[in-house]
C-alpha atoms as a PDB file:
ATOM      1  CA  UNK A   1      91.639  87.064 104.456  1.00  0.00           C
ATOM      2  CA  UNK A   2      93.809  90.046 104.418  1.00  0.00           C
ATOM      3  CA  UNK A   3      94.369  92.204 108.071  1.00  0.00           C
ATOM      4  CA  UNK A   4      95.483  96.068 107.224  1.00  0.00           C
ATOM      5  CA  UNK A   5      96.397  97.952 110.581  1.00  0.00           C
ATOM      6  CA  UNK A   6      95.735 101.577 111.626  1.00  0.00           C
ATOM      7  CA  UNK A   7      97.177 104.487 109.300  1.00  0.00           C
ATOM      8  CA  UNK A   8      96.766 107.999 108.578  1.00  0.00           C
ATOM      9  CA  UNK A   9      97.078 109.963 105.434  1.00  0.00           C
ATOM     10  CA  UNK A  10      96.380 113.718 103.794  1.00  0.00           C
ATOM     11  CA  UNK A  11      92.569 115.232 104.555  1.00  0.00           C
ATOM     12  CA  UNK A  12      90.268 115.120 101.629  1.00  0.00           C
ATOM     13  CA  UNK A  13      89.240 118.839 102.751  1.00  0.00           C
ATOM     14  CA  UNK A  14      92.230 119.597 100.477  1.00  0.00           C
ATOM     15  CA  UNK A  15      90.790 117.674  97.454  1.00  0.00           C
ATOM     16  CA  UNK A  16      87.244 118.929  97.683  1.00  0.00           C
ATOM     17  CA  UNK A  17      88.019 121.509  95.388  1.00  0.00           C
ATOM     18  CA  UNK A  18      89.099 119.286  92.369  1.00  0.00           C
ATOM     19  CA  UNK A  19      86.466 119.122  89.722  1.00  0.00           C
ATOM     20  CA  UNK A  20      85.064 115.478  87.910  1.00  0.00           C
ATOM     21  CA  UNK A  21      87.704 115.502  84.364  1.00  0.00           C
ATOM     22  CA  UNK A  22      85.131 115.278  81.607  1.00  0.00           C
ATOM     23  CA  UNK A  23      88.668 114.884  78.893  1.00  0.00           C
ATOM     24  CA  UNK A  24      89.503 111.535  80.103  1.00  0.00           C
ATOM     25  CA  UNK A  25      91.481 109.838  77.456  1.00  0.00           C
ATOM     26  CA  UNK A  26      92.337 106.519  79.171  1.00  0.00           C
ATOM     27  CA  UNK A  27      90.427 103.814  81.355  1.00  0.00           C
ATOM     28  CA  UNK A  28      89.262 106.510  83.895  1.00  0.00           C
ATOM     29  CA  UNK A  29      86.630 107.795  86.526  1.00  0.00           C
ATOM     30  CA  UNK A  30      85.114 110.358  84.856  1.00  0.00           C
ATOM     31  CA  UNK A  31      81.723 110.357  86.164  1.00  0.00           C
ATOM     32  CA  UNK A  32      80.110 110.104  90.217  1.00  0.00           C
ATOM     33  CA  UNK A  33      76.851 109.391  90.340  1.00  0.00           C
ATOM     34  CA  UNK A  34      75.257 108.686  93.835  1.00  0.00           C
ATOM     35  CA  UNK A  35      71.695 106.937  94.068  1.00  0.00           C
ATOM     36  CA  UNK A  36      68.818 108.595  95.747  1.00  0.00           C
ATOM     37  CA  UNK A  37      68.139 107.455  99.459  1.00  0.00           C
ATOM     38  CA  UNK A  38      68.714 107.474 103.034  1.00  0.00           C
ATOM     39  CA  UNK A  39      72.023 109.834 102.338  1.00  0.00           C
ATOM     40  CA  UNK A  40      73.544 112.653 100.761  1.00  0.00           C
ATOM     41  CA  UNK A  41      77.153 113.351  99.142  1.00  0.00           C
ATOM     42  CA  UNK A  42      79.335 116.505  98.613  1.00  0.00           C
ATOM     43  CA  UNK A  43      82.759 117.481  97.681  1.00  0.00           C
ATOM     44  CA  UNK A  44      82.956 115.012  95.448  1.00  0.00           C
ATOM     45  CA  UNK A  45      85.352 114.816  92.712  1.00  0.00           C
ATOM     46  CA  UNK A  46      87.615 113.140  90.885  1.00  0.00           C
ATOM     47  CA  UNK A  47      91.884 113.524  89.382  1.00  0.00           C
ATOM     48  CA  UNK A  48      93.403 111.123  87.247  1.00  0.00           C
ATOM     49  CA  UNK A  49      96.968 112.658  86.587  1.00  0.00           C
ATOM     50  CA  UNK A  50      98.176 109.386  85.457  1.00  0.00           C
ATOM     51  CA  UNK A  51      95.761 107.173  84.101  1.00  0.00           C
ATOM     52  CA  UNK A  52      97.152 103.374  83.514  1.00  0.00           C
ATOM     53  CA  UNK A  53      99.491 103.665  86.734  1.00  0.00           C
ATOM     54  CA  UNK A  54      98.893  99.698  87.191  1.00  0.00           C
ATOM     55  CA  UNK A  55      97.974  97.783  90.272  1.00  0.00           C
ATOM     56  CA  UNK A  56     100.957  98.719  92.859  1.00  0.00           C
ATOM     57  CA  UNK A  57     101.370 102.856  92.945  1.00  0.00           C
ATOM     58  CA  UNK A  58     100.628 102.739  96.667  1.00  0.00           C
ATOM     59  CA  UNK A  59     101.659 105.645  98.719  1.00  0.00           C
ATOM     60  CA  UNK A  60     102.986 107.691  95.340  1.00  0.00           C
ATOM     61  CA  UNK A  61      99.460 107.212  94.042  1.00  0.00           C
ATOM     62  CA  UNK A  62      98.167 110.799  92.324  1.00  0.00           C
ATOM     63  CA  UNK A  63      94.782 109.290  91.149  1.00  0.00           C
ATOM     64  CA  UNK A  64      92.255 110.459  93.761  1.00  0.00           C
ATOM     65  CA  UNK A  65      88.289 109.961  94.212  1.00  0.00           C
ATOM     66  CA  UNK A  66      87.487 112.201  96.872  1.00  0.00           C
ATOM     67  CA  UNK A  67      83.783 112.328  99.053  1.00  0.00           C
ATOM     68  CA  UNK A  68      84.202 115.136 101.333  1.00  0.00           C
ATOM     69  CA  UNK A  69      80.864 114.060 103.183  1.00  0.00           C
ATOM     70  CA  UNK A  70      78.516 111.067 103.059  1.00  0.00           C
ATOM     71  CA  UNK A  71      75.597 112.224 105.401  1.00  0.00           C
ATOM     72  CA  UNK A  72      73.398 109.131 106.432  1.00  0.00           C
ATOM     73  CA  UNK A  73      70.282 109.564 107.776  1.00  0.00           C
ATOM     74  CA  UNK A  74      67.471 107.326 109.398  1.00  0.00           C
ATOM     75  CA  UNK A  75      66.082 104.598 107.566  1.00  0.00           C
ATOM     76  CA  UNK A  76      61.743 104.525 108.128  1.00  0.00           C
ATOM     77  CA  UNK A  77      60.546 102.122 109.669  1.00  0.00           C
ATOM     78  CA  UNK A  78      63.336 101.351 112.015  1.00  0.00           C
ATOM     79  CA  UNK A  79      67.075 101.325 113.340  1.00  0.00           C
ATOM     80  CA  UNK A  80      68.062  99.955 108.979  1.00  0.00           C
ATOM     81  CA  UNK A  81      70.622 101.675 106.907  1.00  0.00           C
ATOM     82  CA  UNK A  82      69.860 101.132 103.251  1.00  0.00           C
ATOM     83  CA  UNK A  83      73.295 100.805 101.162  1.00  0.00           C
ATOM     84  CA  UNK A  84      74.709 103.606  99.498  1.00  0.00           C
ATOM     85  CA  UNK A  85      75.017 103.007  96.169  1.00  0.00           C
ATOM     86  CA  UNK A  86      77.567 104.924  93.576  1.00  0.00           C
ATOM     87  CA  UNK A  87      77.975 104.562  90.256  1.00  0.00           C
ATOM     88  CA  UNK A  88      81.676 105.153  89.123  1.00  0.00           C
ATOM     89  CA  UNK A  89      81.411 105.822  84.772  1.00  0.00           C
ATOM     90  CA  UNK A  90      84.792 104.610  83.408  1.00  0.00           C
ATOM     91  CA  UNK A  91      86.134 106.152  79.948  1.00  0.00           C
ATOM     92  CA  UNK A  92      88.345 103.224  78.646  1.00  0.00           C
ATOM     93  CA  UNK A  93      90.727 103.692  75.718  1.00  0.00           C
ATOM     94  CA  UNK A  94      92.917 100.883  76.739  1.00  0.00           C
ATOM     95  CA  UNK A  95      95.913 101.948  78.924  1.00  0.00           C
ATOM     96  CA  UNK A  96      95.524  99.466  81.257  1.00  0.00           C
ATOM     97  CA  UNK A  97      94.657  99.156  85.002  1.00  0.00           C
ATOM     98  CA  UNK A  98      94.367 102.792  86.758  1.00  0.00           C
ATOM     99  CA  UNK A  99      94.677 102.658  90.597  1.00  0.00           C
ATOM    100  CA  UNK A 100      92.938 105.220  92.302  1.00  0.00           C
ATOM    101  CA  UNK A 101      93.145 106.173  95.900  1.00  0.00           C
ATOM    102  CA  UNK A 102      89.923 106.788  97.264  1.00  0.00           C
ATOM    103  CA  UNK A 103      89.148 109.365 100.783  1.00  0.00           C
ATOM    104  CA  UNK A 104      86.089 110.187 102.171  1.00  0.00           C
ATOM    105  CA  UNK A 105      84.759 111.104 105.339  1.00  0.00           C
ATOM    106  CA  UNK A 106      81.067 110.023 106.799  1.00  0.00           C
ATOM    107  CA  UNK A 107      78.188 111.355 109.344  1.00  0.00           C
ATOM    108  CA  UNK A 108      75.785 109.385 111.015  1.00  0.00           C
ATOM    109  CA  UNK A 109      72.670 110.788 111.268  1.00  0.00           C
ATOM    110  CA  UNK A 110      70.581 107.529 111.605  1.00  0.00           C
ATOM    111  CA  UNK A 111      69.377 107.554 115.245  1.00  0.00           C
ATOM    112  CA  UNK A 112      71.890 104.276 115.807  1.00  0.00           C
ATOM    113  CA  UNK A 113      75.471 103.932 116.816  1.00  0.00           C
ATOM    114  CA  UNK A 114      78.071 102.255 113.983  1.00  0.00           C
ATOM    115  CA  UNK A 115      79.741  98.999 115.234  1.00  0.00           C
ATOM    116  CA  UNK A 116      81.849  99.029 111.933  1.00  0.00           C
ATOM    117  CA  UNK A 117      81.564  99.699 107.846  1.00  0.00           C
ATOM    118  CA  UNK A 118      80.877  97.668 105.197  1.00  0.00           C
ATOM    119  CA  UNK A 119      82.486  98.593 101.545  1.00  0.00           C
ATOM    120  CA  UNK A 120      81.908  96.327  98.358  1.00  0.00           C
ATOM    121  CA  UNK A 121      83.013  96.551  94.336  1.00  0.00           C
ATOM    122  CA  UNK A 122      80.170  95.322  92.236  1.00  0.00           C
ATOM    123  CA  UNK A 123      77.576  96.295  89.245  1.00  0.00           C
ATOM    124  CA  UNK A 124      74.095  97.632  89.321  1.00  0.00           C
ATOM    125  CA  UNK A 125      72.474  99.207  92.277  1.00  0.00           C
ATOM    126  CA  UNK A 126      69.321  98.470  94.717  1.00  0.00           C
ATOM    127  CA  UNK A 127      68.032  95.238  94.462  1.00  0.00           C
ATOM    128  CA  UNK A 128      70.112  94.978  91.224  1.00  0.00           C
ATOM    129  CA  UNK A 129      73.864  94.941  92.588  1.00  0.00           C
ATOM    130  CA  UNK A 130      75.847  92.045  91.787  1.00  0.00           C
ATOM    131  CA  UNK A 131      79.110  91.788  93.536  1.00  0.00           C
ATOM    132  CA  UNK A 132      82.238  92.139  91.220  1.00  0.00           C
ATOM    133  CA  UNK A 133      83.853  88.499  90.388  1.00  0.00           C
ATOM    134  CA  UNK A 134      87.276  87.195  91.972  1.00  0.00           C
ATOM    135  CA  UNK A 135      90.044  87.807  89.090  1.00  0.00           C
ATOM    136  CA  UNK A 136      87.880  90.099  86.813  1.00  0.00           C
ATOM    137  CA  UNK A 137      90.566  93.498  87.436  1.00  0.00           C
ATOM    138  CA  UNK A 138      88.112  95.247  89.557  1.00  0.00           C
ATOM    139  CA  UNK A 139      89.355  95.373  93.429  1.00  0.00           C
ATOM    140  CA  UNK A 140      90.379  96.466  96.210  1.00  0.00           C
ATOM    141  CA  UNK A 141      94.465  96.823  95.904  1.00  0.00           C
ATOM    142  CA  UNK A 142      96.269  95.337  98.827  1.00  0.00           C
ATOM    143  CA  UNK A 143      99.733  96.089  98.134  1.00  0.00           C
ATOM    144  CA  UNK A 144     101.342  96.800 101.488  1.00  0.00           C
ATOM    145  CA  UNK A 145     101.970 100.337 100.357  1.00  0.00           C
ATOM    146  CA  UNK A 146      98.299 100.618  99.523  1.00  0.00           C
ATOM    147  CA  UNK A 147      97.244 102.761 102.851  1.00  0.00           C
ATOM    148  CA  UNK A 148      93.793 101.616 104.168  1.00  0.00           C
ATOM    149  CA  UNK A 149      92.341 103.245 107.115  1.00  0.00           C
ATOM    150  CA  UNK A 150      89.382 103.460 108.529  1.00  0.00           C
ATOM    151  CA  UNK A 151      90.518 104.606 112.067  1.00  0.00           C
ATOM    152  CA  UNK A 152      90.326 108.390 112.571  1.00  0.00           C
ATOM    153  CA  UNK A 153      88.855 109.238 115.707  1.00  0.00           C
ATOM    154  CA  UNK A 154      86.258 109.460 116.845  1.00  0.00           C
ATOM    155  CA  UNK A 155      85.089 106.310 114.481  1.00  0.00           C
ATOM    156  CA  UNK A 156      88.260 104.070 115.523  1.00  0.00           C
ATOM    157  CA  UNK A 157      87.593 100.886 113.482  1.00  0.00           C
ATOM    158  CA  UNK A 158      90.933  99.874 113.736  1.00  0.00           C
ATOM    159  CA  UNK A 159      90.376  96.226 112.212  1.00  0.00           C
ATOM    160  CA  UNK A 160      90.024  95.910 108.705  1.00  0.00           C
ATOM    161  CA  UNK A 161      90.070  92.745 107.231  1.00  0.00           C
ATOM    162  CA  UNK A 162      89.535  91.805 103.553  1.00  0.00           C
ATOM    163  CA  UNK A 163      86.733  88.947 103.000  1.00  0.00           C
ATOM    164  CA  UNK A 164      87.867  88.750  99.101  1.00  0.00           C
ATOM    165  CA  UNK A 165      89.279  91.076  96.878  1.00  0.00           C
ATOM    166  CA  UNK A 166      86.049  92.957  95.960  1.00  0.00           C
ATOM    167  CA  UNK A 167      84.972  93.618  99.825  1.00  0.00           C
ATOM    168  CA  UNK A 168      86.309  95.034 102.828  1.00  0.00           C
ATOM    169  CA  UNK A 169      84.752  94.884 106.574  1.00  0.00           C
ATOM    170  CA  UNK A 170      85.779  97.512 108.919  1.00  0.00           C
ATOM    171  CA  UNK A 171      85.486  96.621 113.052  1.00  0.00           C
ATOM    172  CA  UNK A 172      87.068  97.221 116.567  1.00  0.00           C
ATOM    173  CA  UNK A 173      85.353 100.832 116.784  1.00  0.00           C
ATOM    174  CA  UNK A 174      82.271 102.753 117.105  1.00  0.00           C
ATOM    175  CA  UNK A 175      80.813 105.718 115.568  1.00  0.00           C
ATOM    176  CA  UNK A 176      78.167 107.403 117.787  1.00  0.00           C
ATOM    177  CA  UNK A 177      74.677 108.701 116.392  1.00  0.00           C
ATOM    178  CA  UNK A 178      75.233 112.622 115.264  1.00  0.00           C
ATOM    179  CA  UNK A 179      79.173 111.895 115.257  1.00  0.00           C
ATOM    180  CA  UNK A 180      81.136 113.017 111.631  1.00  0.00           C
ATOM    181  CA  UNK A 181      84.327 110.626 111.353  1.00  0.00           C
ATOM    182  CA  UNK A 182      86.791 113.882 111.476  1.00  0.00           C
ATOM    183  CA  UNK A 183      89.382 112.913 109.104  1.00  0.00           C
ATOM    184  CA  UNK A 184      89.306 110.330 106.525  1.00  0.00           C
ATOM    185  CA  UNK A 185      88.241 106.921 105.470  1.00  0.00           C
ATOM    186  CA  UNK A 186      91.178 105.400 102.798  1.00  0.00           C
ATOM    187  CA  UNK A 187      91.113 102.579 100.720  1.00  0.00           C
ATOM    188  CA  UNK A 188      92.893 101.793  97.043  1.00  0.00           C
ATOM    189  CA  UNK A 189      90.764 100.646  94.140  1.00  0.00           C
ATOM    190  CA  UNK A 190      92.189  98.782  90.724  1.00  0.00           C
ATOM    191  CA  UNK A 191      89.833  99.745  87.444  1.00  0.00           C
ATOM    192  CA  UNK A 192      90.646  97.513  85.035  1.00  0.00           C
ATOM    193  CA  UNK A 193      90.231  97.820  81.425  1.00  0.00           C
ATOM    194  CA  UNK A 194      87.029  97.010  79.429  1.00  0.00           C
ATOM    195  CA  UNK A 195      84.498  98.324  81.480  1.00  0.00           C
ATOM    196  CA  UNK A 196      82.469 101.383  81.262  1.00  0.00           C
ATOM    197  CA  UNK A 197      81.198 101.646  84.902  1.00  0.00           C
ATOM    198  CA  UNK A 198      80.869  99.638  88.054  1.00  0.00           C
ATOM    199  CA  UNK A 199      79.467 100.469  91.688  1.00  0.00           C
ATOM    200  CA  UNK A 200      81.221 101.381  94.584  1.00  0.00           C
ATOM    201  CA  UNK A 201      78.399  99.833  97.560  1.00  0.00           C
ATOM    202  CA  UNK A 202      78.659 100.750 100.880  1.00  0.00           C
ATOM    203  CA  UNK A 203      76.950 100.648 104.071  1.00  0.00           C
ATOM    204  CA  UNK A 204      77.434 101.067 108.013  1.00  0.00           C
ATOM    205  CA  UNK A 205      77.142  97.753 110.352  1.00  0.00           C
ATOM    206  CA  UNK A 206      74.551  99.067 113.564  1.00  0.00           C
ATOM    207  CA  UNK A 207      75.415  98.610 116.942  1.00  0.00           C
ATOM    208  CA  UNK A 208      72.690  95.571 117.361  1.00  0.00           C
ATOM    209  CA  UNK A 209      69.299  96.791 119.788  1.00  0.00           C
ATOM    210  CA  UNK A 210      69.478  95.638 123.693  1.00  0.00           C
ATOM    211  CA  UNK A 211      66.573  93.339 122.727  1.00  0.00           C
ATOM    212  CA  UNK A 212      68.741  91.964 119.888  1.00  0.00           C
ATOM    213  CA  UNK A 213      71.767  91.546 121.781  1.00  0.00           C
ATOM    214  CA  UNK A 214      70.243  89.890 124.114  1.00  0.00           C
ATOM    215  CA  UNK A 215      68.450  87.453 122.340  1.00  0.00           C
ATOM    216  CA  UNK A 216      72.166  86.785 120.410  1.00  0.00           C
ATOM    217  CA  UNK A 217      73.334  85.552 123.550  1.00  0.00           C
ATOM    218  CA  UNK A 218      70.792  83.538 124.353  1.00  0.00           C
ATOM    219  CA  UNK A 219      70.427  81.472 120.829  1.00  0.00           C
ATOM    220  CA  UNK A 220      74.786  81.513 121.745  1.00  0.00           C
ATOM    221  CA  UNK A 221      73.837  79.684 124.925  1.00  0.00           C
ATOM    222  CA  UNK A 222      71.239  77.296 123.733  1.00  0.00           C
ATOM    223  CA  UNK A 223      73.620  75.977 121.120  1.00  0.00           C
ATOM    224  CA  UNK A 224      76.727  75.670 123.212  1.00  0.00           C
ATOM    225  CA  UNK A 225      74.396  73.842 125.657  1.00  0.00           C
ATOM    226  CA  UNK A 226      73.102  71.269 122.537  1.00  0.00           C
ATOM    227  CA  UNK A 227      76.901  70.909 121.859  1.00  0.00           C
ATOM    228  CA  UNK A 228      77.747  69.609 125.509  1.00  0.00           C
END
């Protein structure tokens, strides 16, 4: 399990602008298409300047997906956040892997406080998704030039840890109800070759209910107390 610390890197306000390349020639991002729910997108948009970069571009990376605003709202009936589902359409002509740096920012408009954020690589959507497979091209890069941040105030989740290479769990932090994350959320992805689109999934972790917490504890007590 990979442990990325607290960085910083350019605002996608500046990228907002850039408009989805219909002419991709190579095995690119040339279609965003969010599913309908409990959130909306702008800003989105997509450059692939070099297409076939490979797997360890980093901090030189040019190839941006950019998400100016992910707006959740509440879920009914409930404190639930549905996932957010996106599906990424790849033109592949064979050029190899193409790593993209991805920014975004996000608002929480559920009614609940964030304890952290969840973000996954898969296929499908809803009930459908199917997380991508361990050694299949499609992940999260973890070079140690590959920035990864999901820390700009007022969020903070300054842990981010990587359960395998197609998932990553942001912690340590807390985004308030009606708070916007400021600045940016950062993360690499590798698109292989030899697919023509796959999901990016992701969803916020809630701050658990006073009811819930405490009954947490209490099921934590009543099995350290079997354990003596």
């Amino acid at each position: 399990m990979s442990k990325f610390n607290k960085l910083t890197i350019l605002s996608a306000a500046t990228l907002a602008c850039l408009p989805v390349d219909q002419s991709a020639d190579a095995g690119e991002i040339v279609g965003i298409a969010p599913e309908p729910g409990i959130y909306s997108i702008a800003g989105q948009s997509v450059a692939t300047p070099n297409p076939g970069n490979g797997e360890a571009v980093g901090a030189g990376n040019t190839n941006v997906l950019s998400i100016l605003q992910k707006h959740y709202f509440a879920a009914l009936p409930g404190p639930s956040v549905a996932p957010v589902d996106i599906v990424l359409t790849i033109n592949d002509s064979g050029l190899g892997t193409t790593e993209y740096v991805v920014i975004e920012n996000v608002q929480n408009s559920t009614g609940v406080d964030w304890s952290g954020y969840r973000v996954i690589l898969g296929f499908g959507v809803g009930g459908g998704f199917v997380q991508s497979s361990p050694g299949d091209g499609l992940d999260f890069d973890d070079e140690d030039n590959s920035l990864i941040n999901f820390a700009p105030l007022p969020a903070d989740f300054t842990t981010v840890t990587r359960p395998s290479e197609d998932e990553l769990l942001a912690s340590d932090g807390t985004l308030l109800d009606g708070q916007f994350s400021g600045t940016d959320f950062v993360f690499h992805i590798d698109v292989p070759d030899g697919i023509s689109e796959f999901t990016l999934r992701q969803q916020p972790i809630l701050v658990p209910e006073p009811a819930s917490a405490l009954m947490l504890v209490a099921v934590g007590g009543a099995l350290l107390r079997r354990r003596r």
